[in-house]
Protein backbone atom coordinates (compact mmCIF):
# COMPACT_ATOMS: atom_id res chain seq x y z
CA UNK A 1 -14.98 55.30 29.04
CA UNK A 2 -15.01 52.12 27.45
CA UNK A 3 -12.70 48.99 27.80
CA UNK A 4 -12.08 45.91 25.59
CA UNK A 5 -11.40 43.03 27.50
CA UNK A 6 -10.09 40.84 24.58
CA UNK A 7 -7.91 44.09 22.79
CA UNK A 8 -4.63 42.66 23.95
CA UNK A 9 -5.86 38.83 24.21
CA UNK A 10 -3.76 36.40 21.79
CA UNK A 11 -6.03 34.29 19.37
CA UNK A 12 -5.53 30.70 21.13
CA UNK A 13 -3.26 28.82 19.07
CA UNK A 14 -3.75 25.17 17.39
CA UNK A 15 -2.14 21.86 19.30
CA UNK A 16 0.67 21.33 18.47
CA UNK A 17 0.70 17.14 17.44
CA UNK A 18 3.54 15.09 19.62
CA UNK A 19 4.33 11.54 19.39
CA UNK A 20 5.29 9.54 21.69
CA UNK A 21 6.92 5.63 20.88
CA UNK A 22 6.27 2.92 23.08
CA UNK A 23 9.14 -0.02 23.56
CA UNK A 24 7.40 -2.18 20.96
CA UNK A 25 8.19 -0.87 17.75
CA UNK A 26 10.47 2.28 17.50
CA UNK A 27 11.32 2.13 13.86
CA UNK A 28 8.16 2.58 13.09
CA UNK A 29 7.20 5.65 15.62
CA UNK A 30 10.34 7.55 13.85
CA UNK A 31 9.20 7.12 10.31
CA UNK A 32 5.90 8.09 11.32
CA UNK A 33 7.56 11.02 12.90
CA UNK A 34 9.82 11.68 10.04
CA UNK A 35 6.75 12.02 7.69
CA UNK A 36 5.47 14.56 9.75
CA UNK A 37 8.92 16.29 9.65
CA UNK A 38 9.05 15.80 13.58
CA UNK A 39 11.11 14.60 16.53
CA UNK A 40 10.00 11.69 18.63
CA UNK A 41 8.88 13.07 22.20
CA UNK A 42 10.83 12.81 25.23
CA UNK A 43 10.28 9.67 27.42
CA UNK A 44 11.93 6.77 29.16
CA UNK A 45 10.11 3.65 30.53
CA UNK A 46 11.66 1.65 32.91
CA UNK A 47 11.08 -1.44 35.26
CA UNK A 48 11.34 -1.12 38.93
CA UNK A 49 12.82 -4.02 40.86
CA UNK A 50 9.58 -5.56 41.37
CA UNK A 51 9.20 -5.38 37.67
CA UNK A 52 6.20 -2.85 37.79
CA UNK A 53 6.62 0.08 34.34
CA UNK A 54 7.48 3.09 34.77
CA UNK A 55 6.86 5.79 32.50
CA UNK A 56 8.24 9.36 32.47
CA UNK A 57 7.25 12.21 30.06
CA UNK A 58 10.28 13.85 29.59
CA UNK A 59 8.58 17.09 27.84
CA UNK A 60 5.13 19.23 28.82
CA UNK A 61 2.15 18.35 26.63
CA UNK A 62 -0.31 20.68 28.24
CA UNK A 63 -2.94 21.78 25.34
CA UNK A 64 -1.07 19.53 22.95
CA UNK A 65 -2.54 16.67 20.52
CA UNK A 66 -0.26 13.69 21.58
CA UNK A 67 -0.15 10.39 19.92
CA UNK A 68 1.25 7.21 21.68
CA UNK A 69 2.64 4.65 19.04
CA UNK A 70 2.53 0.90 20.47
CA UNK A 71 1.83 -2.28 18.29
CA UNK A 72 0.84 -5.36 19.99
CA UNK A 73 4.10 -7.98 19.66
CA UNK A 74 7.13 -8.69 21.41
CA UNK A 75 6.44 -8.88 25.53
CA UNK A 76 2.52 -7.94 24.68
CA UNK A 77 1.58 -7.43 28.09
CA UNK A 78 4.15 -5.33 29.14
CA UNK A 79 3.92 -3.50 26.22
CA UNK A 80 -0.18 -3.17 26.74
CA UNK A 81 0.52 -1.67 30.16
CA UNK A 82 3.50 0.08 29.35
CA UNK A 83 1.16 2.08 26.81
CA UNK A 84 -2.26 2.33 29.12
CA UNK A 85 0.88 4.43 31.30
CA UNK A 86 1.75 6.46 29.01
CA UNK A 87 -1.98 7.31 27.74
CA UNK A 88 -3.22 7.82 31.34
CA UNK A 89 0.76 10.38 32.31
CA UNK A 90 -0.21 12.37 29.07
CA UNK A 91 -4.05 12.70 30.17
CA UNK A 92 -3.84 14.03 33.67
CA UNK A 93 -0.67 16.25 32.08
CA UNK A 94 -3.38 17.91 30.29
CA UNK A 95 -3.00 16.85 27.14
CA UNK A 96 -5.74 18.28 24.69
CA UNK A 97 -5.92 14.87 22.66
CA UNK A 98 -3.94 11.52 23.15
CA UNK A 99 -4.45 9.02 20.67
CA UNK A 100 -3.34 5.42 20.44
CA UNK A 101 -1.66 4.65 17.41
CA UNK A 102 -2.06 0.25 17.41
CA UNK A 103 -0.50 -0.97 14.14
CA UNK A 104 -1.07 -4.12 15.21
CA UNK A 105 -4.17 -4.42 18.08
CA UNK A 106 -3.33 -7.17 20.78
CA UNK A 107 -6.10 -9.90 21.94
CA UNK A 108 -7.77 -9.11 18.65
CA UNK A 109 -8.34 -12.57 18.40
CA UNK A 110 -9.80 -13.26 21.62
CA UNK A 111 -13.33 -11.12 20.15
CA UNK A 112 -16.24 -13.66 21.14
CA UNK A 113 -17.02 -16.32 23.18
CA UNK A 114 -16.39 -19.47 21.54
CA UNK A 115 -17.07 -21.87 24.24
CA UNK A 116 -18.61 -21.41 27.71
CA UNK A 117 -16.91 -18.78 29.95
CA UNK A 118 -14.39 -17.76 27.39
CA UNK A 119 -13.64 -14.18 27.49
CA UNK A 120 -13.80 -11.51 25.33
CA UNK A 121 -10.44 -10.27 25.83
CA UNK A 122 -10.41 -7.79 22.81
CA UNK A 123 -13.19 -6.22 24.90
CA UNK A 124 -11.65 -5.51 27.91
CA UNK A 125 -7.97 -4.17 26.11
CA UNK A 126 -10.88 -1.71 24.68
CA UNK A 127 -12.17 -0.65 27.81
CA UNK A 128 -8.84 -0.47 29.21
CA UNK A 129 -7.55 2.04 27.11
CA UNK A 130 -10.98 3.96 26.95
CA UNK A 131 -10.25 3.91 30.73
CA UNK A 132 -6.76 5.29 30.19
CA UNK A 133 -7.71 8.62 29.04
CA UNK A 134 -7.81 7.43 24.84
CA UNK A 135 -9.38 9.71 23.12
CA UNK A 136 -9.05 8.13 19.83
CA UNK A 137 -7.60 4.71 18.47
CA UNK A 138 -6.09 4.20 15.05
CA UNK A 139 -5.04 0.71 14.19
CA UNK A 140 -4.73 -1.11 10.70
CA UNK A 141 -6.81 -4.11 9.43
CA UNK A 142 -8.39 -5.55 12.39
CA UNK A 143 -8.98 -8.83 12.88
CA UNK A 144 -12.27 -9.09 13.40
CA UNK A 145 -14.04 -5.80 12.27
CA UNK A 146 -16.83 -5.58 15.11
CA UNK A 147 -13.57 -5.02 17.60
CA UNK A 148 -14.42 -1.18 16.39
CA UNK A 149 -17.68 -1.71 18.69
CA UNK A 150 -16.33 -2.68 21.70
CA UNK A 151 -14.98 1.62 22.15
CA UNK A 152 -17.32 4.42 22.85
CA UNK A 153 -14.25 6.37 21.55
CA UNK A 154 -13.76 6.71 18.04
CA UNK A 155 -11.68 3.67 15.96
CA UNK A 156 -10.09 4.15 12.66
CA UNK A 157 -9.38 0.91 11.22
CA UNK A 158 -6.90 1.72 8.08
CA UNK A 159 -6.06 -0.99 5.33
CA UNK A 160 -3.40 -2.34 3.55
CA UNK A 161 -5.18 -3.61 0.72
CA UNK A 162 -3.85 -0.78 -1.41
CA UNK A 163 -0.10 -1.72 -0.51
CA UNK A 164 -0.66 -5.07 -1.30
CA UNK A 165 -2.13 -4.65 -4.61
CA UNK A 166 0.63 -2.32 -5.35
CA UNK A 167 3.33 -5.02 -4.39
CA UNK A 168 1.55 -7.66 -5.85
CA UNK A 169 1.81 -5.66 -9.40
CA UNK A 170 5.27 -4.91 -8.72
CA UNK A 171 6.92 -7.97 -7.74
CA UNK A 172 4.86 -11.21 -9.49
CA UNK A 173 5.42 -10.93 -13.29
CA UNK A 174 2.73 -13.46 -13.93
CA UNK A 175 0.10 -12.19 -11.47
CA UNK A 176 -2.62 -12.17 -14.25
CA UNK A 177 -2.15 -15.74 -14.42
CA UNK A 178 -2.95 -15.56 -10.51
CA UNK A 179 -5.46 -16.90 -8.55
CA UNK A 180 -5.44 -14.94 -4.62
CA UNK A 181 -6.21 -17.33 -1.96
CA UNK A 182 -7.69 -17.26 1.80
CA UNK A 183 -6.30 -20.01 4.13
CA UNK A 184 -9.92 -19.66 5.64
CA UNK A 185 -13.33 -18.85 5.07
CA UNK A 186 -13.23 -15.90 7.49
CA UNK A 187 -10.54 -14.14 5.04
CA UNK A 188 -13.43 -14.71 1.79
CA UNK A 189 -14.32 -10.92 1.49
CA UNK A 190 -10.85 -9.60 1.93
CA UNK A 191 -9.26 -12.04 -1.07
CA UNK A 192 -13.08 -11.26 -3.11
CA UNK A 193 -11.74 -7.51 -2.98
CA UNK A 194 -8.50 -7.92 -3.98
CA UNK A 195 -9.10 -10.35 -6.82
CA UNK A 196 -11.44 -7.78 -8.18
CA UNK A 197 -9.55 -5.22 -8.25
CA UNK A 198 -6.85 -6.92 -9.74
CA UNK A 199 -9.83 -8.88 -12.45
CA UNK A 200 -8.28 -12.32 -11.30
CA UNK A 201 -9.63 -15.67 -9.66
CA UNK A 202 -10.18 -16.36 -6.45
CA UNK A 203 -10.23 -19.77 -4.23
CA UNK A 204 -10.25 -20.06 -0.21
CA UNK A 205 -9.65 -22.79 1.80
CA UNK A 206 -11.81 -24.54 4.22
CA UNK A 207 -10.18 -25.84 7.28
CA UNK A 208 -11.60 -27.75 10.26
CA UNK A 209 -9.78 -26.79 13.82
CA UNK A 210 -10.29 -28.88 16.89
CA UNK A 211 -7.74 -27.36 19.22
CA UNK A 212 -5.83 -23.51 18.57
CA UNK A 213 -3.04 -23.68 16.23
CA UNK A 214 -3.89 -26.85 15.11
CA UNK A 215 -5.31 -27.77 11.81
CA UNK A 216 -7.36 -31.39 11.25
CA UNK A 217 -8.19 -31.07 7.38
CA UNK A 218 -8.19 -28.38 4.58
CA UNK A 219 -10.51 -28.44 1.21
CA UNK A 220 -9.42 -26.33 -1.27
CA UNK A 221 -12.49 -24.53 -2.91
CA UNK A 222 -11.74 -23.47 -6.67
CA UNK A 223 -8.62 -23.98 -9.58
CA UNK A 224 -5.38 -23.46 -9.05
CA UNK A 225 -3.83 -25.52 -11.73
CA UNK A 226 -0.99 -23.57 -13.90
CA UNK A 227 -1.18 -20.37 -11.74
CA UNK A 228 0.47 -18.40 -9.07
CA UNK A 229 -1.58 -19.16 -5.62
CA UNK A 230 -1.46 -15.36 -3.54
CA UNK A 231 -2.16 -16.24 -0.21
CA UNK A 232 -3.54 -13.14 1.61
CA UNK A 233 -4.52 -12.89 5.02
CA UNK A 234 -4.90 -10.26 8.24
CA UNK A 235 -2.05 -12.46 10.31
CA UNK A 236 0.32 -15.56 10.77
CA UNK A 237 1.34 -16.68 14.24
CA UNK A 238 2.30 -20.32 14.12
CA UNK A 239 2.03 -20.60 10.49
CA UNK A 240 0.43 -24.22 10.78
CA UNK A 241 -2.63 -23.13 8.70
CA UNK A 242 -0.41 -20.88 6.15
CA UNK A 243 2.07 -23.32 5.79
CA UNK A 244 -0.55 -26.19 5.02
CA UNK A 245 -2.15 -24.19 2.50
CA UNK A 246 0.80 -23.74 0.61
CA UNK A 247 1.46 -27.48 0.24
CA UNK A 248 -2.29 -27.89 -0.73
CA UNK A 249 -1.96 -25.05 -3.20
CA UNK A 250 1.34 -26.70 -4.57
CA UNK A 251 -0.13 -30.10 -4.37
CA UNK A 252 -3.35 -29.18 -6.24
CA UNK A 253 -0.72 -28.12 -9.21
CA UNK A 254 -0.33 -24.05 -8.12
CA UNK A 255 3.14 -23.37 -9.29
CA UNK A 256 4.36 -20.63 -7.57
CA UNK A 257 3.10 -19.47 -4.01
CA UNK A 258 3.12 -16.78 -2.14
CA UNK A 259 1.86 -14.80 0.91
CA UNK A 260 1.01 -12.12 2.24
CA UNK A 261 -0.06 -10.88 5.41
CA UNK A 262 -0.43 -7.59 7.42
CA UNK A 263 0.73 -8.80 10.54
CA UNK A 264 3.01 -11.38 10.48
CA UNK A 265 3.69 -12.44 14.48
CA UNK A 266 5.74 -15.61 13.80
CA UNK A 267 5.78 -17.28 16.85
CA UNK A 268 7.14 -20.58 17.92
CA UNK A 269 7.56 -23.10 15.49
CA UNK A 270 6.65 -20.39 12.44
CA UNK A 271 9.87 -19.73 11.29
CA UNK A 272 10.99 -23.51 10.93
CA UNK A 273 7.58 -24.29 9.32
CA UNK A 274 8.23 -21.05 6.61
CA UNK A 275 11.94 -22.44 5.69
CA UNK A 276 10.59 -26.25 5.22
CA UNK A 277 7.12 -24.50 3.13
CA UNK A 278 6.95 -24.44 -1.04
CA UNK A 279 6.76 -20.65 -0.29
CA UNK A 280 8.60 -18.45 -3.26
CA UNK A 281 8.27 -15.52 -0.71
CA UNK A 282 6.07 -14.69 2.80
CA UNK A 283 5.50 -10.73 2.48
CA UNK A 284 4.51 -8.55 5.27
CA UNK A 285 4.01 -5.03 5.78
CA UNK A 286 6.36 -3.35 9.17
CA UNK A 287 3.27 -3.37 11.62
CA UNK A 288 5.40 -5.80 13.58
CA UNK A 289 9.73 -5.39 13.87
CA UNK A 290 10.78 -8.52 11.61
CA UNK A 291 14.71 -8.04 11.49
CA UNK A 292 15.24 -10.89 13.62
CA UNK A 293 13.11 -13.21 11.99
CA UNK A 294 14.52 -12.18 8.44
CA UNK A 295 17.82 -13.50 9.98
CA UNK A 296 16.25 -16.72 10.34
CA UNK A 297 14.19 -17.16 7.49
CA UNK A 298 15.61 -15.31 3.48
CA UNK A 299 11.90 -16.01 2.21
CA UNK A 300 10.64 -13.38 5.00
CA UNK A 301 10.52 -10.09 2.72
CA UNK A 302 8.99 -6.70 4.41
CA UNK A 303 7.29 -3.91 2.74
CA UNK A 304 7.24 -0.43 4.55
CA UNK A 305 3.88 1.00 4.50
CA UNK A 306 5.06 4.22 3.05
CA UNK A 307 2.17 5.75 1.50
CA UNK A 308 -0.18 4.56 4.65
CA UNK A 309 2.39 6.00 6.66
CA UNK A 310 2.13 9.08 4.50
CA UNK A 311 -1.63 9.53 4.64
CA UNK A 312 -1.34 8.91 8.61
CA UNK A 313 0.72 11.62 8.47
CA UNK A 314 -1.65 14.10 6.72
CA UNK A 315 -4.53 12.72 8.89
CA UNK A 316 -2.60 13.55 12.05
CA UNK A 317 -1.93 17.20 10.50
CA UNK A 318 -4.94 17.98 8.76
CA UNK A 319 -7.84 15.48 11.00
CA UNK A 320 -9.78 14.79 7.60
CA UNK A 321 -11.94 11.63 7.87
CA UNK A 322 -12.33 11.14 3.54
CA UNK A 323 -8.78 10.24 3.06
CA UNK A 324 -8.46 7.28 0.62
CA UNK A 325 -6.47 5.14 3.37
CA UNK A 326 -9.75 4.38 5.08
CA UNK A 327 -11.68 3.52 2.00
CA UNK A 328 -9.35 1.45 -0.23
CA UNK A 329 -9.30 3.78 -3.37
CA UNK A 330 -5.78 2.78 -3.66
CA UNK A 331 -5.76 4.88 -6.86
CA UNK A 332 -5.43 8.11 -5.14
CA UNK A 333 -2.30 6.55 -3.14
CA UNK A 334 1.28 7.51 -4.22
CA UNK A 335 3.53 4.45 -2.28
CA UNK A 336 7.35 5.98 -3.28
């Protein structure tokens, strides 16, 4: 007599996916969920007396594919080791898969030594979360590309080149008569790309900086007489260098000028330097809450990164690597 030992064995089933939002940004963990056509997961983070985090899973994720939403703004260290919590309580839960969702990655400017014993402090956030129990890290235009190096885990670095193209045709009538523009040398290729695609001029500008956040002299390379200036750049935290480049744009006869950024952190004096800029508008995307600084400042304007959002969503869902989110063919990318 014979006996199957599998006969009456169930087929093991797929993960399920669960998300999880950190304290930093929570509109954008439920409209990430809501694409999905899912419920944010269960958990409450607290501060003890001694102001250490606390983190509790409210829900089981054993076997499930879990993904921890957390950009980089507000209180950044908190929120850094608020999320490294939750990464390393989902891990030894027994989690099948965590991923760290980063909209916007923290320290990404701190990515090489620029003077002696300067840290690399992008570096160690990456071994940190490695460390963790990260499986897998998606975050959206980097500031420095080579941050994807610092992980032995895999790093999908999205763009929002497509959404800015997209809002650039949407919302500057005369944008063939427009010239896009990097505040820096640093931001050539991404401006190069998006003038292309949109068969207009570019310029950048060259600036010399002797201390951080502080700009000594700008030389504008290329024409912006008679046309709309598009600034276009990764971030804006003090808005010294953005806000300079907009009176060099106007000055050098631009007559219109905008920008647009990814992540715009708008710290300190930014918001007082925006209102007293020749900006017609300062676009972001919502990598980074901006409802209190759109109190502040009317020429603040958001853009929700619907279709990105979208294709995150099908990522999550399907785990297909050729979607066009990571390669820019913004053709293939409904935004409504």
């Amino acid at each position: 007599m014979q006996f199957s030992l599998i006969a009456n064995v169930e087929p093991p089933r797929m993960p399920n996916i669960k998300i999880f939002s950190g304290s930093s940004h929570q509109d954008l963990s439920q409209k990430i969920a809501e694409r999905l056509g899912l419920q944010l997961g269960k958990v409450v983070t607290k501060k003890f007396s001694n102001l250490e985090t606390c983190v509790e899973i409210g829900e089981s994720v054993r076997g499930e594919d879990v993904y921890i939403v957390q950009s980089g703004c507000g209180e950044i260290n908190d929120n850094i080791m608020e999320m490294l919590i939750m990464i390393n309580a989902c891990k030894i839960a027994s989690a099948c898969r965590v991923t760290a969702v980063i909209p916007c990655f923290p320290y990404a400017r701190q990515d090489k030594k620029d003077k002696s014993r300067a840290p690399i402090s992008a570096k160690l956030v990456a071994n940190m979360l490695s460390v963790a129990g990260a499986d897998h890290i998606i975050t959206m235009d980097l500031h420095a590309s080579q941050i994807q190096g610092f992980f032995d885990i895999p790093v999908d670095n999205l763009y929002a080149e497509p959404a800015v193209l997209k809002w650039i045709k949407d919302n500057i009538p005369e944008w063939r008569n427009g010239i896009i523009v990097s505040p820096d040398a640093g931001g050539a290729k991404r401006v190069t790309s998006i003038a292309d695609r949109l068969n207009v001029d570019f310029a950048l500008i060259h600036k010399e900086r002797k201390k951080a956040n502080e700009v000594d002299r700008m030389v504008l390379v290329g024409d912006v007489r008679d046309r709309v200036a598009v600034l276009v750049d990764d971030m804006a935290d003090t808005c010294g260098t953005m806000c300079y480049a907009a009176d060099k744009l106007v000055s050098a006869g631009a007559t219109k000028v905008y920008a647009i950024l990814t992540h715009g952190i708008f710290s300190g004096p930014a918001i007082s330097r925006i209102n007293s800029a020749q900006f017609e508008a300062v676009v972001v995307t919502n990598t980074i809450p901006q409802e209190e600084k759109m109190k502040q400042c009317a020429k603040i304007q958001v853009f929700l990164l619907r279709g990105l959002l979208l294709m995150l969503g099908i990522y999550l869902l399907i785990g297909k690597s050729n979607l066009p989110v990571f390669n820019c063919s913004y053709q293939q990318i409904s935004f409504t």
